[in-house]
C-alpha atoms as a PDB file:
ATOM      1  CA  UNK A   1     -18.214  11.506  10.773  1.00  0.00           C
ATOM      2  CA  UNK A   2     -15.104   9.489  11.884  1.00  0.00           C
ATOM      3  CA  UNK A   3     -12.995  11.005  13.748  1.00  0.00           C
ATOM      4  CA  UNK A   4      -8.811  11.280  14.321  1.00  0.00           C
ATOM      5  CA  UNK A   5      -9.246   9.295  17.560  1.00  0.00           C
ATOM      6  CA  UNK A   6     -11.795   6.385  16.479  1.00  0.00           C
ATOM      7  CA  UNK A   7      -9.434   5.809  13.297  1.00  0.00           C
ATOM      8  CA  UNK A   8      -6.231   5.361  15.353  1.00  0.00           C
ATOM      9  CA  UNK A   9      -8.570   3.258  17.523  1.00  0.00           C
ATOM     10  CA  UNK A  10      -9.611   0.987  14.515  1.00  0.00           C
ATOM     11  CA  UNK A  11      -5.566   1.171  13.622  1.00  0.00           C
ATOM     12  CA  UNK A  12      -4.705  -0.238  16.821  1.00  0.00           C
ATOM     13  CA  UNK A  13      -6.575  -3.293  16.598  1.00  0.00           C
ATOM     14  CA  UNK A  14      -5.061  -4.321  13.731  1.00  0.00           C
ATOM     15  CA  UNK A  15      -1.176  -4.223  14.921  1.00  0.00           C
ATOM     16  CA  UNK A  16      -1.147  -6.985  16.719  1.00  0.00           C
ATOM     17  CA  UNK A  17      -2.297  -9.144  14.102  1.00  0.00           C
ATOM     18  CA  UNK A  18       0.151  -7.239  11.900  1.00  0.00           C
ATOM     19  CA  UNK A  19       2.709  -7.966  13.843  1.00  0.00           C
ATOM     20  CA  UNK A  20       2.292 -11.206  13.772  1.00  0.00           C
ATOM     21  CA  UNK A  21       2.409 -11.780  10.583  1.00  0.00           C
ATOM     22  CA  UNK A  22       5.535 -10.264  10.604  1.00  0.00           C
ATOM     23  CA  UNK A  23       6.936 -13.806  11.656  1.00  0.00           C
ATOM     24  CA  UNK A  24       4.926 -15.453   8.604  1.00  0.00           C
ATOM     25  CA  UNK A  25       7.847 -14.873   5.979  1.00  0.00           C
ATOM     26  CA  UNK A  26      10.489 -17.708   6.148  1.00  0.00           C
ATOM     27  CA  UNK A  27      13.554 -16.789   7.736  1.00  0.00           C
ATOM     28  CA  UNK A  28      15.799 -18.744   4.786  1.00  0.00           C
ATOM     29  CA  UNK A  29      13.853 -16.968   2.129  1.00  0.00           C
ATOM     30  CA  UNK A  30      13.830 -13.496   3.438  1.00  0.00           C
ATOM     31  CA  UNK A  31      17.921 -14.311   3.836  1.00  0.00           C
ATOM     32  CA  UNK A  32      18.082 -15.189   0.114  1.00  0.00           C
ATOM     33  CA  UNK A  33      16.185 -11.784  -0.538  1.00  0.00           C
ATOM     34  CA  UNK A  34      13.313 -13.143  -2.146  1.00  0.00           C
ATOM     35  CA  UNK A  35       9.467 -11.714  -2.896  1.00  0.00           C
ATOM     36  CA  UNK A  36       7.197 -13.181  -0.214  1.00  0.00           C
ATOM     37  CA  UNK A  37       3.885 -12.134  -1.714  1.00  0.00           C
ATOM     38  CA  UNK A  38       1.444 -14.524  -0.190  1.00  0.00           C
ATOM     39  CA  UNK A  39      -1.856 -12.138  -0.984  1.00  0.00           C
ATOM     40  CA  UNK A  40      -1.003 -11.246  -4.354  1.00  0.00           C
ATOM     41  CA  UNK A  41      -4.361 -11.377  -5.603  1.00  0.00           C
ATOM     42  CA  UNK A  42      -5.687  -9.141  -2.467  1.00  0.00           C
ATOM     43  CA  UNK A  43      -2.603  -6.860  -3.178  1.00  0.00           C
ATOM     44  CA  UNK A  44      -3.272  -6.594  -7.253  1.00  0.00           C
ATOM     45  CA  UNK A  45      -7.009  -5.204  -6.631  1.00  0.00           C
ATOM     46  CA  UNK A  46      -5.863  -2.637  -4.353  1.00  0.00           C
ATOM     47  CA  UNK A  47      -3.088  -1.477  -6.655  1.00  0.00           C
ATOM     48  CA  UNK A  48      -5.597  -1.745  -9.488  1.00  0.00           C
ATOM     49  CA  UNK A  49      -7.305   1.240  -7.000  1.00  0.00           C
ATOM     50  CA  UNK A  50      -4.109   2.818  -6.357  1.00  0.00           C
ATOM     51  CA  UNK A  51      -3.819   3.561 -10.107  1.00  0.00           C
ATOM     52  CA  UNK A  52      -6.945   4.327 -10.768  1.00  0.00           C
ATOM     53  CA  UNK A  53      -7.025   7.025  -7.814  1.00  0.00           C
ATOM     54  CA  UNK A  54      -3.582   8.471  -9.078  1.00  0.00           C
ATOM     55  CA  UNK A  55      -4.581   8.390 -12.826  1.00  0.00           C
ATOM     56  CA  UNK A  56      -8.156   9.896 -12.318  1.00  0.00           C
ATOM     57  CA  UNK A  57      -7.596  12.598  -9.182  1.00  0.00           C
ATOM     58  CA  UNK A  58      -3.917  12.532  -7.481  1.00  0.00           C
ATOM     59  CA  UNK A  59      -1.597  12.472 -10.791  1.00  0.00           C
ATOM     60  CA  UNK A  60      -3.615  15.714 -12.442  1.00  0.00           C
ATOM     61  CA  UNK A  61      -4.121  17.313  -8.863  1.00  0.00           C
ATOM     62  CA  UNK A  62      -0.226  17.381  -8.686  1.00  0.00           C
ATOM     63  CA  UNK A  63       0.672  18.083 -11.915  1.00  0.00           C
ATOM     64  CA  UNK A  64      -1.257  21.356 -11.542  1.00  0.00           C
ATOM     65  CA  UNK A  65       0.077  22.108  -7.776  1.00  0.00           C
ATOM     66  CA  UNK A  66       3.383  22.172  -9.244  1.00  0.00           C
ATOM     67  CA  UNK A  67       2.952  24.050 -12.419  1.00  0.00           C
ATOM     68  CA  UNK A  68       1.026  26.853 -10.007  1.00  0.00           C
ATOM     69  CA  UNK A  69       3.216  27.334  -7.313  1.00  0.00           C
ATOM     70  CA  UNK A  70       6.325  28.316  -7.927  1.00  0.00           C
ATOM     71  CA  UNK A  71       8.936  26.308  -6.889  1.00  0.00           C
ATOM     72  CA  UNK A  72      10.524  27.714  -3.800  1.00  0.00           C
ATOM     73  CA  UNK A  73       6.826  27.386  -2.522  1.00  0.00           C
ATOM     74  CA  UNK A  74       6.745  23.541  -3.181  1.00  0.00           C
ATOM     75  CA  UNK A  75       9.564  23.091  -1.448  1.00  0.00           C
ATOM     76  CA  UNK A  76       8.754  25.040   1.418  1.00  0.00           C
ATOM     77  CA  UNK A  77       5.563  23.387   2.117  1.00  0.00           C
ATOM     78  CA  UNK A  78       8.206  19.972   1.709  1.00  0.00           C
ATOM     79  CA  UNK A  79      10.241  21.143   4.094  1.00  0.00           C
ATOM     80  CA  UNK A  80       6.948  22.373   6.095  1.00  0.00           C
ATOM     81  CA  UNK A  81       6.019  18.329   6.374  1.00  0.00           C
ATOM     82  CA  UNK A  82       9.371  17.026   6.771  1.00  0.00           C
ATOM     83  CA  UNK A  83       9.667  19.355  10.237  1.00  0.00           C
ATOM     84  CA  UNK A  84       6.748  18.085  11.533  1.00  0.00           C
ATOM     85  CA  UNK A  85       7.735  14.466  11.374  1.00  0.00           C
ATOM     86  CA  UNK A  86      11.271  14.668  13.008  1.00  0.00           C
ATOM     87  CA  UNK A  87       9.987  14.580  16.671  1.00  0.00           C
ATOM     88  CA  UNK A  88       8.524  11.462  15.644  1.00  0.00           C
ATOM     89  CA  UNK A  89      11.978   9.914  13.897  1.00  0.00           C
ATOM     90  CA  UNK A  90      13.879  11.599  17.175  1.00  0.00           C
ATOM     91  CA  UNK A  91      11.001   8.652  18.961  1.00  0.00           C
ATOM     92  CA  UNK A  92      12.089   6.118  16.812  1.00  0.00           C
ATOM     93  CA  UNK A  93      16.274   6.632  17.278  1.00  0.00           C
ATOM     94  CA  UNK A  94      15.403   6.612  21.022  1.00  0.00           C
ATOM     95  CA  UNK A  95      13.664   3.021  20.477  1.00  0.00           C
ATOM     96  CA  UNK A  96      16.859   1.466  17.979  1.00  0.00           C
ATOM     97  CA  UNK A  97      18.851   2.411  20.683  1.00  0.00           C
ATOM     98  CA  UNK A  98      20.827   5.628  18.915  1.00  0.00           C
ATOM     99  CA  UNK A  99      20.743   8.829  21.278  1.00  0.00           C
ATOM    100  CA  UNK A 100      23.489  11.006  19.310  1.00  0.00           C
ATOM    101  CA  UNK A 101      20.858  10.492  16.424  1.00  0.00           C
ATOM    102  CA  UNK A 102      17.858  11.275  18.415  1.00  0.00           C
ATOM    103  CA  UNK A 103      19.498  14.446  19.923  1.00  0.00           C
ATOM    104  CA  UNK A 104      20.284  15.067  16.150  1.00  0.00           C
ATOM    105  CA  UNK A 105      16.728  15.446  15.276  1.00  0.00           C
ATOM    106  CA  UNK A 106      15.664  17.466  17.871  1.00  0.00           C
ATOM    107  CA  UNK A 107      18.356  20.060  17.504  1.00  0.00           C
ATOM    108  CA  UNK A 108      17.400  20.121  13.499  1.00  0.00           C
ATOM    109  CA  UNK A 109      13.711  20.444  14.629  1.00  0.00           C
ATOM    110  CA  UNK A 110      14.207  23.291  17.069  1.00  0.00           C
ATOM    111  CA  UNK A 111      16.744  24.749  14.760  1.00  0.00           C
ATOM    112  CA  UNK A 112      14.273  25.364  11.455  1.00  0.00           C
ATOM    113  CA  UNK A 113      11.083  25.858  13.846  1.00  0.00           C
ATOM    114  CA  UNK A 114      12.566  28.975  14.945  1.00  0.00           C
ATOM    115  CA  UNK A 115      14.775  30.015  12.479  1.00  0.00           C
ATOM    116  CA  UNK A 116      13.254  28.223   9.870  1.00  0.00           C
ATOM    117  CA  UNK A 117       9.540  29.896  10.112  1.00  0.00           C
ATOM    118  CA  UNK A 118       8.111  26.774  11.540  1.00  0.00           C
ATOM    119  CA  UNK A 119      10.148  24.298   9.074  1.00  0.00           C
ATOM    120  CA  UNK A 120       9.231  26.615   5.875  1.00  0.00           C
ATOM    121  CA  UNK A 121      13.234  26.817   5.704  1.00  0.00           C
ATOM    122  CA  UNK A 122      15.795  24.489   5.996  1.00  0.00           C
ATOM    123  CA  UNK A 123      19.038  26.206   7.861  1.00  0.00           C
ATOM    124  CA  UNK A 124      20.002  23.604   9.753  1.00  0.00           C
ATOM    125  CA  UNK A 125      20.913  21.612   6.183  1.00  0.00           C
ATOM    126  CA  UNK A 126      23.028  24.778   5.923  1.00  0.00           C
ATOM    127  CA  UNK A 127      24.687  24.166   9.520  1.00  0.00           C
ATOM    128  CA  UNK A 128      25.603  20.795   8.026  1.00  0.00           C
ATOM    129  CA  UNK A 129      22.446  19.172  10.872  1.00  0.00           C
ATOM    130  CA  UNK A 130      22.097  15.508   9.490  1.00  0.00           C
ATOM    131  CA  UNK A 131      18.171  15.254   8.400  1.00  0.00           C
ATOM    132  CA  UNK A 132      16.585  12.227  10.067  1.00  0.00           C
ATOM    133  CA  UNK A 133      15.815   9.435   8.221  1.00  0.00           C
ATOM    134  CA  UNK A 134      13.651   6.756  10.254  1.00  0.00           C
ATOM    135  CA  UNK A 135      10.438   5.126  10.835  1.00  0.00           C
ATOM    136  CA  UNK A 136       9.295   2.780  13.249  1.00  0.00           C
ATOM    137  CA  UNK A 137       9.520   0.023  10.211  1.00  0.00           C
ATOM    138  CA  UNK A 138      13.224   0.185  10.913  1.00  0.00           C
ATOM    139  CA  UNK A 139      12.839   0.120  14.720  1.00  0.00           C
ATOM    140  CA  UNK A 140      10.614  -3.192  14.226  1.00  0.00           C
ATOM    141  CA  UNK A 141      13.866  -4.530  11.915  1.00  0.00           C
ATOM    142  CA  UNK A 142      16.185  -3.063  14.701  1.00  0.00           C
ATOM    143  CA  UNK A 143      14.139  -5.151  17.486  1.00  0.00           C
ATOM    144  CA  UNK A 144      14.962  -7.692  14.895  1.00  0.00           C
ATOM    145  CA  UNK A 145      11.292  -8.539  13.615  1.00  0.00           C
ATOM    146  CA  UNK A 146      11.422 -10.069  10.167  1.00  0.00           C
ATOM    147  CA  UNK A 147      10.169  -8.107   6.687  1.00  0.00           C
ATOM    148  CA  UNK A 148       6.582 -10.323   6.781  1.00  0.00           C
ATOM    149  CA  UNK A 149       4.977 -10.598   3.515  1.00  0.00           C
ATOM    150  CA  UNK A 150       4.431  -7.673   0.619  1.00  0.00           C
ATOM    151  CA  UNK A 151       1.175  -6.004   0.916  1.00  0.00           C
ATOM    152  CA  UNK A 152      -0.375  -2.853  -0.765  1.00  0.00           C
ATOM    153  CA  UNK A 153      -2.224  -0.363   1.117  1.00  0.00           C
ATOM    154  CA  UNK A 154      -4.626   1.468  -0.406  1.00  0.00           C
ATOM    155  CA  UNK A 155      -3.899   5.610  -1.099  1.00  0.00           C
ATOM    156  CA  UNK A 156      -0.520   4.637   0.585  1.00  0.00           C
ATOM    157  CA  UNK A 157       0.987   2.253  -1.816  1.00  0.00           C
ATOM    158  CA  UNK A 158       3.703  -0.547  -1.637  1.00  0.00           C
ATOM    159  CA  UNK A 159       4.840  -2.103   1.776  1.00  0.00           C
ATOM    160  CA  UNK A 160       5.182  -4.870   4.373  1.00  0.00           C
ATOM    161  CA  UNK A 161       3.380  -6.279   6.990  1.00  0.00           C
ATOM    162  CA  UNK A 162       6.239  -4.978   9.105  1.00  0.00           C
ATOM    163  CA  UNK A 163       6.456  -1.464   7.743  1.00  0.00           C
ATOM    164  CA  UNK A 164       2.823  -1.128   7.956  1.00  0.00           C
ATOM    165  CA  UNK A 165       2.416  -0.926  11.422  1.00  0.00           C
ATOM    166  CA  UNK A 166       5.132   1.532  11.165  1.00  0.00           C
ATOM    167  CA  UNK A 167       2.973   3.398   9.412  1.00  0.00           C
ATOM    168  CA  UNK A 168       0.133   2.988  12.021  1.00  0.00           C
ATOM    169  CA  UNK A 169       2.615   3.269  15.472  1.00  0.00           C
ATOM    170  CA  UNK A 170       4.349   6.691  14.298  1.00  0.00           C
ATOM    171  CA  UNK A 171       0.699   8.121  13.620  1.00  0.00           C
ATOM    172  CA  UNK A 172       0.809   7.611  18.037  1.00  0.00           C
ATOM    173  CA  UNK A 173       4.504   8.590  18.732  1.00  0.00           C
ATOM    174  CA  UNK A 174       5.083  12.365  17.182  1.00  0.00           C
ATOM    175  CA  UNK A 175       5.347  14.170  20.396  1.00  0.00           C
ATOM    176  CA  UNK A 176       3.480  16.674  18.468  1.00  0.00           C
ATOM    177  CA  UNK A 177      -0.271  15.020  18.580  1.00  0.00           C
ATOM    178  CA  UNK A 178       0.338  15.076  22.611  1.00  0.00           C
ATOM    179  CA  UNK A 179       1.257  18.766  22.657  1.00  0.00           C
ATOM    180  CA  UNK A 180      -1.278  20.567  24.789  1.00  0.00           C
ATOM    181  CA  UNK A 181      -2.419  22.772  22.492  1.00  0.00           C
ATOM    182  CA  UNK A 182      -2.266  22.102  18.402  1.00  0.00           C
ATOM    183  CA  UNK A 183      -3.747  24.156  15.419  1.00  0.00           C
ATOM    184  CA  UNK A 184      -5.186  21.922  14.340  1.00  0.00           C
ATOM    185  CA  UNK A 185      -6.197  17.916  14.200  1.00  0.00           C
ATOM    186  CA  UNK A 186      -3.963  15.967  11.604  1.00  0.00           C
ATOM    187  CA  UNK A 187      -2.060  18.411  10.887  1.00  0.00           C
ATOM    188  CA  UNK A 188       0.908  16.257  10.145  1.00  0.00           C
ATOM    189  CA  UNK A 189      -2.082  14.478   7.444  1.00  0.00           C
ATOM    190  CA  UNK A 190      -2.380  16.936   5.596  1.00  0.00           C
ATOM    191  CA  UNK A 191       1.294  18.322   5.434  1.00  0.00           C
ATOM    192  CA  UNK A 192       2.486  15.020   4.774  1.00  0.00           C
ATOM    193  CA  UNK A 193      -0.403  15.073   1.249  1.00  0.00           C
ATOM    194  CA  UNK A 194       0.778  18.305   0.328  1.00  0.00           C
ATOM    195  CA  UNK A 195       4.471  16.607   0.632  1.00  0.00           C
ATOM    196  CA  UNK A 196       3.592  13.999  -1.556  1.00  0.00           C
ATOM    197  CA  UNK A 197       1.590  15.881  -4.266  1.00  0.00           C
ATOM    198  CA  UNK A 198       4.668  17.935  -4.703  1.00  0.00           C
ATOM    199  CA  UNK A 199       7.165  14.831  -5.104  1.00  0.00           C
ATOM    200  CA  UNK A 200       4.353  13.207  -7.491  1.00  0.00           C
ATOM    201  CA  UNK A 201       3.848  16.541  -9.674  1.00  0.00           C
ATOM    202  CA  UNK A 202       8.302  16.947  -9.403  1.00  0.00           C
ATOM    203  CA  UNK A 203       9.075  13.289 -10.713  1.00  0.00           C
ATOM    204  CA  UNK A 204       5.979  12.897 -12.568  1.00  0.00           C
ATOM    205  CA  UNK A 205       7.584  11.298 -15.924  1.00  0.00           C
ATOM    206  CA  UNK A 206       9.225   8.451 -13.154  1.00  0.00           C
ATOM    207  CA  UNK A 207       6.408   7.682 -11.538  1.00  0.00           C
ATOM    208  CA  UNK A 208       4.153   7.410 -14.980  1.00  0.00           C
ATOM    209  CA  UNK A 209       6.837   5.442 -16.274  1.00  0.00           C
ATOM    210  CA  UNK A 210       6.666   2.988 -13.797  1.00  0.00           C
ATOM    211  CA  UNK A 211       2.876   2.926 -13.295  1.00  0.00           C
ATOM    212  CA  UNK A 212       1.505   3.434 -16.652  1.00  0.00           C
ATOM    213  CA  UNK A 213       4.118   2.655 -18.908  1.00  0.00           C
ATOM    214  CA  UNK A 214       5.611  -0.969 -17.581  1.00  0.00           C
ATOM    215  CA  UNK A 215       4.344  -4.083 -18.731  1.00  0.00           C
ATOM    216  CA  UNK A 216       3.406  -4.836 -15.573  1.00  0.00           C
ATOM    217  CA  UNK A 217       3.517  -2.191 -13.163  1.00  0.00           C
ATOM    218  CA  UNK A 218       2.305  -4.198 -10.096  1.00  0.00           C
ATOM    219  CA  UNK A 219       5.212  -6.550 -10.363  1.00  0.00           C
ATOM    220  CA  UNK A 220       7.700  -3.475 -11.122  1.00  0.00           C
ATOM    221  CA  UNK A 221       6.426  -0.647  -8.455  1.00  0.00           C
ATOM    222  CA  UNK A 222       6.762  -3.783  -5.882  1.00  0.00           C
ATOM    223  CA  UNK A 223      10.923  -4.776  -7.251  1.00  0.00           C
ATOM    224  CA  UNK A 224      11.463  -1.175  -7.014  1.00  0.00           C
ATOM    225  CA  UNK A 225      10.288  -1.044  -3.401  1.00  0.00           C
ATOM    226  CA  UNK A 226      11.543  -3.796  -1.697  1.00  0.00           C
ATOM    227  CA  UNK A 227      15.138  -3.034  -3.394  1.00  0.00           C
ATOM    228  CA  UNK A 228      14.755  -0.058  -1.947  1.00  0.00           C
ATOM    229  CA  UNK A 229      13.915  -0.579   1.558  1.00  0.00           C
ATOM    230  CA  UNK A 230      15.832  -3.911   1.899  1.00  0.00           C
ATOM    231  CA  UNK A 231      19.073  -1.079   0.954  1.00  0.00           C
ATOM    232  CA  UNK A 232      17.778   1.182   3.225  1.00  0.00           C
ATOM    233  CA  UNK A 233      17.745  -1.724   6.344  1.00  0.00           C
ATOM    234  CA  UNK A 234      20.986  -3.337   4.767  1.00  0.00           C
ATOM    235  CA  UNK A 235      23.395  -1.652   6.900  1.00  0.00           C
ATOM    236  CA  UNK A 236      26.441  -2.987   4.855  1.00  0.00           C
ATOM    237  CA  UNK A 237      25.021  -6.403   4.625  1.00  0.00           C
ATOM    238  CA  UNK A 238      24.041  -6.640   0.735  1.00  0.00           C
ATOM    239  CA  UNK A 239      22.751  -9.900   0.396  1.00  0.00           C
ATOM    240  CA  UNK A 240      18.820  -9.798   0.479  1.00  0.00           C
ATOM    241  CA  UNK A 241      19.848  -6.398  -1.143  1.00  0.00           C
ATOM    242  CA  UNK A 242      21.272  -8.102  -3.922  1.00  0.00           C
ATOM    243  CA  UNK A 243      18.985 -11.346  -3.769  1.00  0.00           C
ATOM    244  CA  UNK A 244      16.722  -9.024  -5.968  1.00  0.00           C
ATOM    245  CA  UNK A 245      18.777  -8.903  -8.652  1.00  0.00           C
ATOM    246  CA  UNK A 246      17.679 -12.198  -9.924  1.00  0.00           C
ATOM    247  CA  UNK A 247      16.905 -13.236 -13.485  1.00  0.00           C
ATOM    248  CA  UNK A 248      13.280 -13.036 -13.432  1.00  0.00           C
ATOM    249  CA  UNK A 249      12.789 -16.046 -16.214  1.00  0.00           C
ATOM    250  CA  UNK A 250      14.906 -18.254 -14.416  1.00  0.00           C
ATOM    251  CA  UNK A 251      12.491 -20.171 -12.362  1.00  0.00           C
ATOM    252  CA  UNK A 252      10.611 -20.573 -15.668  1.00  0.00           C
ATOM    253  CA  UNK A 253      13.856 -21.974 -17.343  1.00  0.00           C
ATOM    254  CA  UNK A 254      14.426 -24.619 -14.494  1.00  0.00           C
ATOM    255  CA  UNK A 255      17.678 -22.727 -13.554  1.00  0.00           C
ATOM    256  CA  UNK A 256      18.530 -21.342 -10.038  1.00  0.00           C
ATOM    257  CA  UNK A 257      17.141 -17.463  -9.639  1.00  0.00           C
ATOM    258  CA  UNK A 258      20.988 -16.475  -8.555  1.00  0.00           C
ATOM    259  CA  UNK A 259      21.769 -13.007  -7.166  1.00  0.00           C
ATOM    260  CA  UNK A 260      22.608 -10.613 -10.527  1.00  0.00           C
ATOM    261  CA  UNK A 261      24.150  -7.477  -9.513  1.00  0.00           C
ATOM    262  CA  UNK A 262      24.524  -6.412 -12.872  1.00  0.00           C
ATOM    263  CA  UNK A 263      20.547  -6.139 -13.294  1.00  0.00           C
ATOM    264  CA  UNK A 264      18.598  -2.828 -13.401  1.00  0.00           C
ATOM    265  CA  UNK A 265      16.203  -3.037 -10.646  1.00  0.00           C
ATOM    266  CA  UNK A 266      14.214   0.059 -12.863  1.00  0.00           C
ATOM    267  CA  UNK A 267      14.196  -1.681 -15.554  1.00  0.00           C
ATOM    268  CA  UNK A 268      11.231  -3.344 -16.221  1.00  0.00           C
ATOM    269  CA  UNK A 269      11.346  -7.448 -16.216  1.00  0.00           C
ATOM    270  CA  UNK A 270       8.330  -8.012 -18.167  1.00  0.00           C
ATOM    271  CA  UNK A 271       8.707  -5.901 -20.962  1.00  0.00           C
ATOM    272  CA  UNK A 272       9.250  -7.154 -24.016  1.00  0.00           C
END
């Protein structure tokens, strides 16, 4: 049986390599805000998994979490996963170089483990406590590391080279996994499932939508992402933002694919 430590092992042999390829995407086309989506073919099986793991197990199994527990309970156990991860974002300010935010976290963490019944509650929302909002895929972009290509992880779902070893470095760098004594292993795991089963089960007519009822739903769930995240990273610069936006018959018609803020990045491009 594998264990928590062998699979971080495995995880850390591939960052370096991911890393790398982090440098891969050209820095004029990633400034233009195109798709860099070298292993599309790679990327199309695995989301051709992805689907049929949500259709077949984790689209029913949250459907019925959500129409058993009420929802107060949901939203605890949300709130349950979300506490767990903020030593880890409190990490990842220290590393962009933001203390105030860092401290921010922490407070918010102490704040609903104690008062909050170990993060069940939320009263530091309610003493106006900013809620973190990091990962150590925006610390690589701080550091200035470029996007890298699209890629699709399988269970996980749409990414980057460079946000996936964000995903593998803040499964090291929750102060949390190096307390001396935990409940138990991966706890943060299986919090974090629970977190998502009750998001999928909440906005289960979006996510269908996009999955199951677009023309093509590879091509759409990866627009909707990298919109997304390239807002998220923008920090008042809009223009890979807004590169997005781009007619997506234009190459097709011979004409230049030029920014179009007036496009709905939801709406899906292929259908007819």
């Amino acid at each position: 049986m594998l264990t928590s430590q062998f699979i971080k092992s495995l995880c850390a042999l591939a960052l370096v390599a991911a890393l790398s390829a982090c440098a891969q995407q050209p820095p004029e086309q990633a400034s233009r805000g195109e798709i860099h989506d070298p292993y599309e073919n790679t990327n199309r099986s695995i989301h051709a998994f992805n689907r049929g793991v949500d259709r077949y197990f984790f689209r029913p199994a949250s459907k019925s979490y959500v129409r058993i527990f009420p929802d107060p309970v949901v939203t605890a156990f949300s709130n349950f996963a979300r506490n767990l991860s903020t030593p880890g974002q409190a990490v990842d300010y220290l590393l962009q170089g933001k203390p105030r935010e860092s401290g921010s976290a922490l407070l918010r963490f102490t704040v609903n483990t104690i008062w909050g019944i170990g993060g069940l509650f939320d009263p530091a929302s309610e003493m106006e406590i900013a809620r973190p909002d990091t990962d150590f895929g925006e610390t690589l972009h701080t550091w200035g590391f470029g996007e890298g290509a699209y890629v699709e992880l399988p269970l996980y779902g749409p990414s980057t080279t460079r946000d996936a070893v964000g995903v593998v470095v803040n499964l090291f760098t929750n102060p949390i996994d190096f307390a001396p004594t935990r409940p138990a292993d991966n706890l943060g795991l299986y919090a974090e499932v629970v977190r998502r089963m009750g998001d999928r089960g909440r906005y289960s007519d979006t996510v269908d939508s996009i999955l199951y009822g677009s023309a093509d739903s590879y091509a759409q769930s990866r627009l909707i992402y990298l919109q997304n995240r390239r807002f998220e990273l923008a920090s008042g610069d809009d223009d890979a933002y807004l590169g997005l936006y781009t007619d997506p018959y234009a190459a097709v018609n011979g004409e230049d694919a030029a920014p179009d803020p007036y496009l709905d990045p939801y709406e899906d491009p292929y259908a007819e």
